[in-house]
N, C-alpha and C. Protein backbone atom coordinates (compact mmCIF):
# COMPACT_ATOMS: atom_id res chain seq x y z
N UNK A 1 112.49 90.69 86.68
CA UNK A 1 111.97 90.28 87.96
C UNK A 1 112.80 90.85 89.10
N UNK A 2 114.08 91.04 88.96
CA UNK A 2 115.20 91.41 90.01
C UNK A 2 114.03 92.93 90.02
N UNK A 3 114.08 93.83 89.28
CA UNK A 3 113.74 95.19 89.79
C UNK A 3 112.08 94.74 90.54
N UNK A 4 111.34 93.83 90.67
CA UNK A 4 110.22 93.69 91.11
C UNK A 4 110.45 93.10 92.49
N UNK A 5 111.39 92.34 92.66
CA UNK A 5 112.47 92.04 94.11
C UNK A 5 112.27 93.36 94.81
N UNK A 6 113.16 94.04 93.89
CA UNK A 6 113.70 94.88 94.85
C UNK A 6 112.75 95.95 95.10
N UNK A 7 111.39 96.27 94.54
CA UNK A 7 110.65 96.87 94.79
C UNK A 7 110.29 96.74 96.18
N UNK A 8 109.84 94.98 96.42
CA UNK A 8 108.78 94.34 97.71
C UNK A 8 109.63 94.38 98.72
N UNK A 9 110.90 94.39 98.27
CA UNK A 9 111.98 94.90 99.48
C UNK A 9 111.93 96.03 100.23
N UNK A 10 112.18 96.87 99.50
CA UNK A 10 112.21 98.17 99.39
C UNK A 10 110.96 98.74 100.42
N UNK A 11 109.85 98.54 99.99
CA UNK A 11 108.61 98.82 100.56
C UNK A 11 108.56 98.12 102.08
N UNK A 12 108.92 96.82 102.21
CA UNK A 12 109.18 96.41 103.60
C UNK A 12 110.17 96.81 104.25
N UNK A 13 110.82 97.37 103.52
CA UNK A 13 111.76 98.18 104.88
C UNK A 13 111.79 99.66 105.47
N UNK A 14 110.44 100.31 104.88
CA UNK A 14 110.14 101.36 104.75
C UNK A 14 109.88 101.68 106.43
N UNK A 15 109.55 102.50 106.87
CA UNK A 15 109.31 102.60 108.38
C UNK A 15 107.66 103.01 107.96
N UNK A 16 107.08 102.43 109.13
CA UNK A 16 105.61 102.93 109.10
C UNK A 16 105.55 104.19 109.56
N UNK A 17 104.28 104.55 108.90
CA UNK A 17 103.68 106.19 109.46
C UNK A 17 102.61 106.54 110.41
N UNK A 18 102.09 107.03 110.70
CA UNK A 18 100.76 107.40 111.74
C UNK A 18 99.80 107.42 110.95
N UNK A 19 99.59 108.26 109.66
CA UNK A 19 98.23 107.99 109.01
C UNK A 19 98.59 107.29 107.79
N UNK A 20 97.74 106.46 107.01
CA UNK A 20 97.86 105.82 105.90
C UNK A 20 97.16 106.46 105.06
N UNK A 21 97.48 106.66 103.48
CA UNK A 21 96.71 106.91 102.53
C UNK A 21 96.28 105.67 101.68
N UNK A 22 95.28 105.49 101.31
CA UNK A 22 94.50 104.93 100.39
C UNK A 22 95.44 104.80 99.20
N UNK A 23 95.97 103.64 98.71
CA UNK A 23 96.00 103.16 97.74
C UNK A 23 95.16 102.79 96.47
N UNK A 24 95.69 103.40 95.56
CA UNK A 24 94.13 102.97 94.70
C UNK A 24 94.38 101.38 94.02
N UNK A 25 93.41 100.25 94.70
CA UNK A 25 93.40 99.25 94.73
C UNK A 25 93.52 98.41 93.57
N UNK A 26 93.29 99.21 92.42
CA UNK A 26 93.32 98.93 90.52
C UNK A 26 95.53 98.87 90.61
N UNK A 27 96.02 99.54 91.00
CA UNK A 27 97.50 100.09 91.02
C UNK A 27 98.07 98.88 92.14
N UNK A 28 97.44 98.45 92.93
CA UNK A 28 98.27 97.28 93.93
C UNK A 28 97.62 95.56 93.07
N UNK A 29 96.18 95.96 92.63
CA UNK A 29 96.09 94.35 91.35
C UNK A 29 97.21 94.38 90.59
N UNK A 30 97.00 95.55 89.82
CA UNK A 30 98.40 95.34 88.84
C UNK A 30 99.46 95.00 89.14
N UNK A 31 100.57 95.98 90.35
CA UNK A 31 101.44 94.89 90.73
C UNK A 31 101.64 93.73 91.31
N UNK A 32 100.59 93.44 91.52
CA UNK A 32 100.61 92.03 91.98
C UNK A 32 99.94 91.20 91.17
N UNK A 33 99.75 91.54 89.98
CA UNK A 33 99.85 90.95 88.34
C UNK A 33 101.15 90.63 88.02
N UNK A 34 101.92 91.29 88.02
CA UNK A 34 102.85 92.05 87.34
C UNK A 34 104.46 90.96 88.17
N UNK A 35 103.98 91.22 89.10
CA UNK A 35 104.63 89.87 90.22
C UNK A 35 104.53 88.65 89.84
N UNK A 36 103.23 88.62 90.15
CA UNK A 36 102.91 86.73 89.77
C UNK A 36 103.28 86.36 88.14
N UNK A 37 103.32 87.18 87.34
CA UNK A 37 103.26 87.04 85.62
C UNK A 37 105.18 87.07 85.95
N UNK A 38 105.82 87.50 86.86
CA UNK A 38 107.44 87.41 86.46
C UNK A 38 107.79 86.26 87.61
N UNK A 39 107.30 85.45 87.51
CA UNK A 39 107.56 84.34 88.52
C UNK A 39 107.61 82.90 87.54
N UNK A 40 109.40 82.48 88.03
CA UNK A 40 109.68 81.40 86.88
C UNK A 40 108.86 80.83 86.63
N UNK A 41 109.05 79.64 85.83
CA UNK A 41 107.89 79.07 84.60
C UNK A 41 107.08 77.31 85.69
N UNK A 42 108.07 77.30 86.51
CA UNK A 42 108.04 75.75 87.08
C UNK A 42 107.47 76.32 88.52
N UNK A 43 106.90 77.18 88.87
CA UNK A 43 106.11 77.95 89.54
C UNK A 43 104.89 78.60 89.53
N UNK A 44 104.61 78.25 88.08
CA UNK A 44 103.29 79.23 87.62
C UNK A 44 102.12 78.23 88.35
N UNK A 45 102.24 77.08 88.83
CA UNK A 45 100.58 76.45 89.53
C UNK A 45 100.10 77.34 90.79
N UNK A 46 101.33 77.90 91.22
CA UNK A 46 101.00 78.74 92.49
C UNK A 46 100.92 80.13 91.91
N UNK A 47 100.44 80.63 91.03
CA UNK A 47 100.38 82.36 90.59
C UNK A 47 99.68 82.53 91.16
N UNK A 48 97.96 82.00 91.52
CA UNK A 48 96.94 82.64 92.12
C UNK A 48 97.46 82.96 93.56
N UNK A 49 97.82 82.27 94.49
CA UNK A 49 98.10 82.15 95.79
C UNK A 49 99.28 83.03 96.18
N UNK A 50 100.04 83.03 95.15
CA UNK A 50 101.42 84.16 94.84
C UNK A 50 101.11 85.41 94.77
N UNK A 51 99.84 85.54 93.73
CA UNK A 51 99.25 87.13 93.04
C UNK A 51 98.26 87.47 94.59
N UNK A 52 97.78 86.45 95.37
CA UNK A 52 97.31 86.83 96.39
C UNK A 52 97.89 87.76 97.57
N UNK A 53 99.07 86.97 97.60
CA UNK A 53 99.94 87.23 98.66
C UNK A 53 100.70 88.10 98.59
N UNK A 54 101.11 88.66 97.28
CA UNK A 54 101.83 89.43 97.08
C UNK A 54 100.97 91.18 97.05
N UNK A 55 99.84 90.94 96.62
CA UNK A 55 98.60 91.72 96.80
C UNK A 55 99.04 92.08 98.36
N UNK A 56 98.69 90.99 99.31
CA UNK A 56 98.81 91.51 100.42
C UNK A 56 100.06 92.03 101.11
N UNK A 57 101.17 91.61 100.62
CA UNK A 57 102.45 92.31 101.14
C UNK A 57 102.36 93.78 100.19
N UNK A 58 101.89 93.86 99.21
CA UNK A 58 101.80 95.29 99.01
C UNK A 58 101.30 96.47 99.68
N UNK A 59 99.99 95.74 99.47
CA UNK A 59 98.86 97.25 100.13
C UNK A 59 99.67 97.07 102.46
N UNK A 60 100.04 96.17 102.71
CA UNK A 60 100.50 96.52 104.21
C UNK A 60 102.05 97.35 103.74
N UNK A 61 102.80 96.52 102.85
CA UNK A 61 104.05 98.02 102.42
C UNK A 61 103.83 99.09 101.98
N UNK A 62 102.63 99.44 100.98
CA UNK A 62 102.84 100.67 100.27
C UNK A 62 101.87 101.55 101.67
N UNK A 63 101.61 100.64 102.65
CA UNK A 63 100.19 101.46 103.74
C UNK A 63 101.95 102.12 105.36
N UNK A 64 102.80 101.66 104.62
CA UNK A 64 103.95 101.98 105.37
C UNK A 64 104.63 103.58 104.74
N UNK A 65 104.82 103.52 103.73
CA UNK A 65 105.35 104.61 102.67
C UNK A 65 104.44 106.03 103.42
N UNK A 66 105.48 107.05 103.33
CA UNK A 66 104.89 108.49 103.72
C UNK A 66 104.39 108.76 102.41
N UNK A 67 103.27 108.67 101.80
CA UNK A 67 102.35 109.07 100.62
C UNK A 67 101.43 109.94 100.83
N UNK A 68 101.04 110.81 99.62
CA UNK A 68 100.23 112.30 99.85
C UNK A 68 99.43 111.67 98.98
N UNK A 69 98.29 112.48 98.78
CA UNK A 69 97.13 112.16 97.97
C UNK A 69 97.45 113.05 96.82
N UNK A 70 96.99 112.59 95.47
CA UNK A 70 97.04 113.76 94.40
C UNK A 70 96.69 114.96 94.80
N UNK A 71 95.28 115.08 95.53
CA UNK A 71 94.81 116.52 96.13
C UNK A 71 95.66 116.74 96.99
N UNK A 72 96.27 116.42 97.09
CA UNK A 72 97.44 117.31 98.85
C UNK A 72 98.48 117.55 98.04
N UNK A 73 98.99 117.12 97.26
CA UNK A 73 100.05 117.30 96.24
C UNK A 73 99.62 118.57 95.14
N UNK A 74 98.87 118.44 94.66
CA UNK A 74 98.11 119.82 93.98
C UNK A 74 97.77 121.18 94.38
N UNK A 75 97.36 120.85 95.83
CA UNK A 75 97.33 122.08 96.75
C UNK A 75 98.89 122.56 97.95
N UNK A 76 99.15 121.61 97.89
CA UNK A 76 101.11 122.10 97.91
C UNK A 76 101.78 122.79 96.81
N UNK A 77 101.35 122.39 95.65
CA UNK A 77 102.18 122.69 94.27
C UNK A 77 101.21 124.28 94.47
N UNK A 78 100.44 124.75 94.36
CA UNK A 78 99.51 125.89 94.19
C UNK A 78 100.24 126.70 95.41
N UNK A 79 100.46 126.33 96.67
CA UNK A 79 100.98 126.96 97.76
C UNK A 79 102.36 127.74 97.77
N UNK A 80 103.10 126.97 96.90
CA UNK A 80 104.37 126.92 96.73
C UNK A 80 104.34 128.31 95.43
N UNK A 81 103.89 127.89 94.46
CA UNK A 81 103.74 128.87 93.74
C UNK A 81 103.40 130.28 93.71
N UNK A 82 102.20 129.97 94.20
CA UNK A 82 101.91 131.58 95.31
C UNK A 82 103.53 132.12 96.10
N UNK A 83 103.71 130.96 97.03
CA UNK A 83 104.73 131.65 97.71
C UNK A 83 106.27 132.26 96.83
N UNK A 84 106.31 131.37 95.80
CA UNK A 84 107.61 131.76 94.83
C UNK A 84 107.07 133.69 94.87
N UNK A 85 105.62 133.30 93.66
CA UNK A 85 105.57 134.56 93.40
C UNK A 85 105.52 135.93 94.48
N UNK A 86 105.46 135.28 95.95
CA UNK A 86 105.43 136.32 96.87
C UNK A 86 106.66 136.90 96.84
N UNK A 87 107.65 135.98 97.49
CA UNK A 87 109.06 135.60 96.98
C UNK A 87 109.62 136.72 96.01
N UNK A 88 109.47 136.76 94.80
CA UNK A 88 109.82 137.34 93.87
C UNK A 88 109.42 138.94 93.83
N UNK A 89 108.33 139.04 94.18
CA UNK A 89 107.47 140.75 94.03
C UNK A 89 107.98 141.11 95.86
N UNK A 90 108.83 140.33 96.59
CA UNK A 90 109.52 140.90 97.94
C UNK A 90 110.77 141.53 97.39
N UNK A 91 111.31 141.00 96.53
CA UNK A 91 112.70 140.70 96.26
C UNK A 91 112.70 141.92 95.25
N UNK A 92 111.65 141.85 94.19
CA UNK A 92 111.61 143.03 93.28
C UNK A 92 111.41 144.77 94.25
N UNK A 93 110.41 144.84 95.30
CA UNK A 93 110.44 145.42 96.13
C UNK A 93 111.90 146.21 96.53
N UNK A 94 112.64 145.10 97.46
CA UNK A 94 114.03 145.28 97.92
C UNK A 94 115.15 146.07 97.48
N UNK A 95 114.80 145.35 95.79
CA UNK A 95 115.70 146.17 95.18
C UNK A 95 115.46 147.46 94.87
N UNK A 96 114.01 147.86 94.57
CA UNK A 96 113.73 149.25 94.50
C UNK A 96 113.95 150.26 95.79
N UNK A 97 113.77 149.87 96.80
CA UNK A 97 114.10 150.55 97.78
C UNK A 97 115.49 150.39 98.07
N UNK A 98 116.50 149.59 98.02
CA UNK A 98 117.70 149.53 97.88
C UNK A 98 117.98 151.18 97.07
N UNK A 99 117.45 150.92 96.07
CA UNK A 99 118.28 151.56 94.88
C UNK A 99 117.78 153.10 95.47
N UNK A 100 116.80 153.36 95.80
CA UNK A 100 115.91 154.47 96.23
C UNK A 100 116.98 154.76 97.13
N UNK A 101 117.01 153.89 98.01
CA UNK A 101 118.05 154.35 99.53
C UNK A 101 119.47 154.95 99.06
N UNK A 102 119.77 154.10 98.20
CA UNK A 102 121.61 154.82 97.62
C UNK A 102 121.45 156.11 96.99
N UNK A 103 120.24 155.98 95.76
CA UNK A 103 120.36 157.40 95.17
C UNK A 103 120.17 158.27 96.66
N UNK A 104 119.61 158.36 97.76
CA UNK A 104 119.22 159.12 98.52
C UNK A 104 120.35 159.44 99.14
N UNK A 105 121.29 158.59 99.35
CA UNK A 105 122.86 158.26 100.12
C UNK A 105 124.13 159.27 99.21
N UNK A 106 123.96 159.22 98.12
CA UNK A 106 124.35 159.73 96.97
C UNK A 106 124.07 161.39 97.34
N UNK A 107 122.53 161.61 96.74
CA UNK A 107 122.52 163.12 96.76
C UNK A 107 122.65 163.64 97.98
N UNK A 108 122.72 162.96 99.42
CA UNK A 108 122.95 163.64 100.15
C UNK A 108 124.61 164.17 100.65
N UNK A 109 125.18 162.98 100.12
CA UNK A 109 126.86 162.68 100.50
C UNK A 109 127.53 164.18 98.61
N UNK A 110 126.19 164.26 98.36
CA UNK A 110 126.92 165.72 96.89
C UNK A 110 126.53 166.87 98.03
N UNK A 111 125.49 166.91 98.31
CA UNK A 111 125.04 168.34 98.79
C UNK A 111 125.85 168.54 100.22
N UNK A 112 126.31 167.72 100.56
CA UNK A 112 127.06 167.84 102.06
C UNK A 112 128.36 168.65 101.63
């Protein structure tokens, strides 16, 4: 239960953002299943009202959290990749003309 504390903590002290993403609402029942089911034993008459409430301190904390959508996360990961491989065929580049430039530095510094 301490790490489920410190979750609802955690999330309320988050700073809010300008746009919110959608929570998928199956993922905020559960923890707030998951809450009310770790709540001592001489407490369980209030689970519904607990699993309620805690429902609602979720979805307003996790609507605080800077969160991406799977699709914005997928099309970052694709962006990034591209850019590595740009990255890499610059760099492969560099060195060929590097090397081009010295041999050129070379035969000219023999024939001089």
């Amino acid at each position: 239960m301490g790490q489920l504390v410190k979750l609802v903590v955690y999330i309320f002290q988050a700073p809010p953002i300008s746009e919110e993403v959608a929570v998928d609402r199956n993922i905020i029942n559960e923890l707030a299943g998951k809450l009310a089911k770790a709540v001592p034993g001489e407490m369980q008459d209030l689970k519904s009202d607990l699993e309620s409430n805690f429902r609602s301190l979720l979805q307003s904390g996790l609507g605080k959290l800077d969160l991406v959508t799977r699709e914005e996360f997928n099309i970052q990961t694709k962006v990034l990749e591209r850019t590595r491989e740009k990255l890499e065929r610059l760099e492969r580049e560099l060195e060929e003309l590097q090397a081009t430039d010295l041999n050129v530095d070379t035969q000219k510094s023999g024939n001089g």
